[in-house]
Protein backbone atom coordinates (compact mmCIF):
# COMPACT_ATOMS: atom_id res chain seq x y z
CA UNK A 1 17.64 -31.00 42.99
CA UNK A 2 15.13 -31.91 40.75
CA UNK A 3 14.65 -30.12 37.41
CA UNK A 4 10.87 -29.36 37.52
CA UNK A 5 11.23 -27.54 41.12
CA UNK A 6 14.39 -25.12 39.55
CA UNK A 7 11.90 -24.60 36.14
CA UNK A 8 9.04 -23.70 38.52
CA UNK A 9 11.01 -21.52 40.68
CA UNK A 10 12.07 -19.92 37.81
CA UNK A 11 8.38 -19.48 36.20
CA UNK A 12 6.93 -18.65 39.11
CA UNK A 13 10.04 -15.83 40.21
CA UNK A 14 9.06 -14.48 36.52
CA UNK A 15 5.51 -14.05 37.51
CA UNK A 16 6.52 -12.18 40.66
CA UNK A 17 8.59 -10.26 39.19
CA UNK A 18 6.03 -8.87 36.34
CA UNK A 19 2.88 -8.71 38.95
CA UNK A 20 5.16 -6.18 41.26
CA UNK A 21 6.68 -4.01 37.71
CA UNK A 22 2.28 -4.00 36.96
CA UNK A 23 1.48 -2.60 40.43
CA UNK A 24 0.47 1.20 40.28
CA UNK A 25 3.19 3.13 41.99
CA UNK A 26 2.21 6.73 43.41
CA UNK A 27 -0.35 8.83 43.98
CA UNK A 28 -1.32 9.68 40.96
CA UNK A 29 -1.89 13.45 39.65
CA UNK A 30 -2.53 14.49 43.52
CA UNK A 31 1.63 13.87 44.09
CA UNK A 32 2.09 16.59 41.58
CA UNK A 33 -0.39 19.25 43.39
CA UNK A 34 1.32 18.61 46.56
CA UNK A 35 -1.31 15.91 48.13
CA UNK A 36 0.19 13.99 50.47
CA UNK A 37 1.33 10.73 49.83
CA UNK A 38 -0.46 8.86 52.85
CA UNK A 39 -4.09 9.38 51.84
CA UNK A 40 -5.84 5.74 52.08
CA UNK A 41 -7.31 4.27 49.11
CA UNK A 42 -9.28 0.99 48.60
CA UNK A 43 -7.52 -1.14 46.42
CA UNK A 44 -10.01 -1.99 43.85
CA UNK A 45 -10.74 -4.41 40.81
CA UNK A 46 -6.96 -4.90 39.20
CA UNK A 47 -5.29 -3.20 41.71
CA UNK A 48 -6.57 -5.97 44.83
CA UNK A 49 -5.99 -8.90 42.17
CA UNK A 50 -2.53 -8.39 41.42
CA UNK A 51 -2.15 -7.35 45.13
CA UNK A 52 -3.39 -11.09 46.03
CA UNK A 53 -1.68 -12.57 43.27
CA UNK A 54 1.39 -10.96 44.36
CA UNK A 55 1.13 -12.07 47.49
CA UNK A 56 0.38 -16.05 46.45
CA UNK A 57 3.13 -16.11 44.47
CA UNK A 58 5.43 -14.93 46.86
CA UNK A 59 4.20 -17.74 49.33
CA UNK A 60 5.13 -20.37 46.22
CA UNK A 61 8.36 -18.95 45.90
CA UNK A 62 9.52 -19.45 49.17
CA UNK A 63 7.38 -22.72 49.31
CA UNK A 64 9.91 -23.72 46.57
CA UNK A 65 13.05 -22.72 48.10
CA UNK A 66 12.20 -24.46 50.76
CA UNK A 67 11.55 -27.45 49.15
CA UNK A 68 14.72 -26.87 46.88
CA UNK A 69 16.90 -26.48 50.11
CA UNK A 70 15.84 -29.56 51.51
CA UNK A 71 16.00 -31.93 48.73
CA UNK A 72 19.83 -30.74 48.22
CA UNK A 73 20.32 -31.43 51.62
């Protein structure tokens, strides 16, 4: 396995991990007046960036893995 794949896994599994812990969980103050949690909202500015970036790095990661697995192989 070469080096540079593990040190980009690793990178990019750091990235993941911090654009998921930066996502707004909840409802906000309506959770605490008893609004129900299913109410649809528009993800907007941040909140549809780190959704996509989320989402692209998870593709890399598993890109990677892939990769990994089949130069080991």
């Amino acid at each position: 396995m070469p080096t540079y794949l593990a040190v980009a896994q690793l990178l990019v599994a750091v990235a993941l991990i911090a654009t998921i812990l930066f996502q707004i969980r909840g409802g906000g103050l309506g959770g605490i007046f008893g609004q129900p949690d299913s109410v649809y909202r528009t993800r907007r500015g941040i909140e549809r960036t780190l959704l996509l970036l989320t989402i692209v790095l998870a593709v890399v990661f598993i890109i990677l893995a892939i990769s990994i697995a089949a130069l080991a192989a």
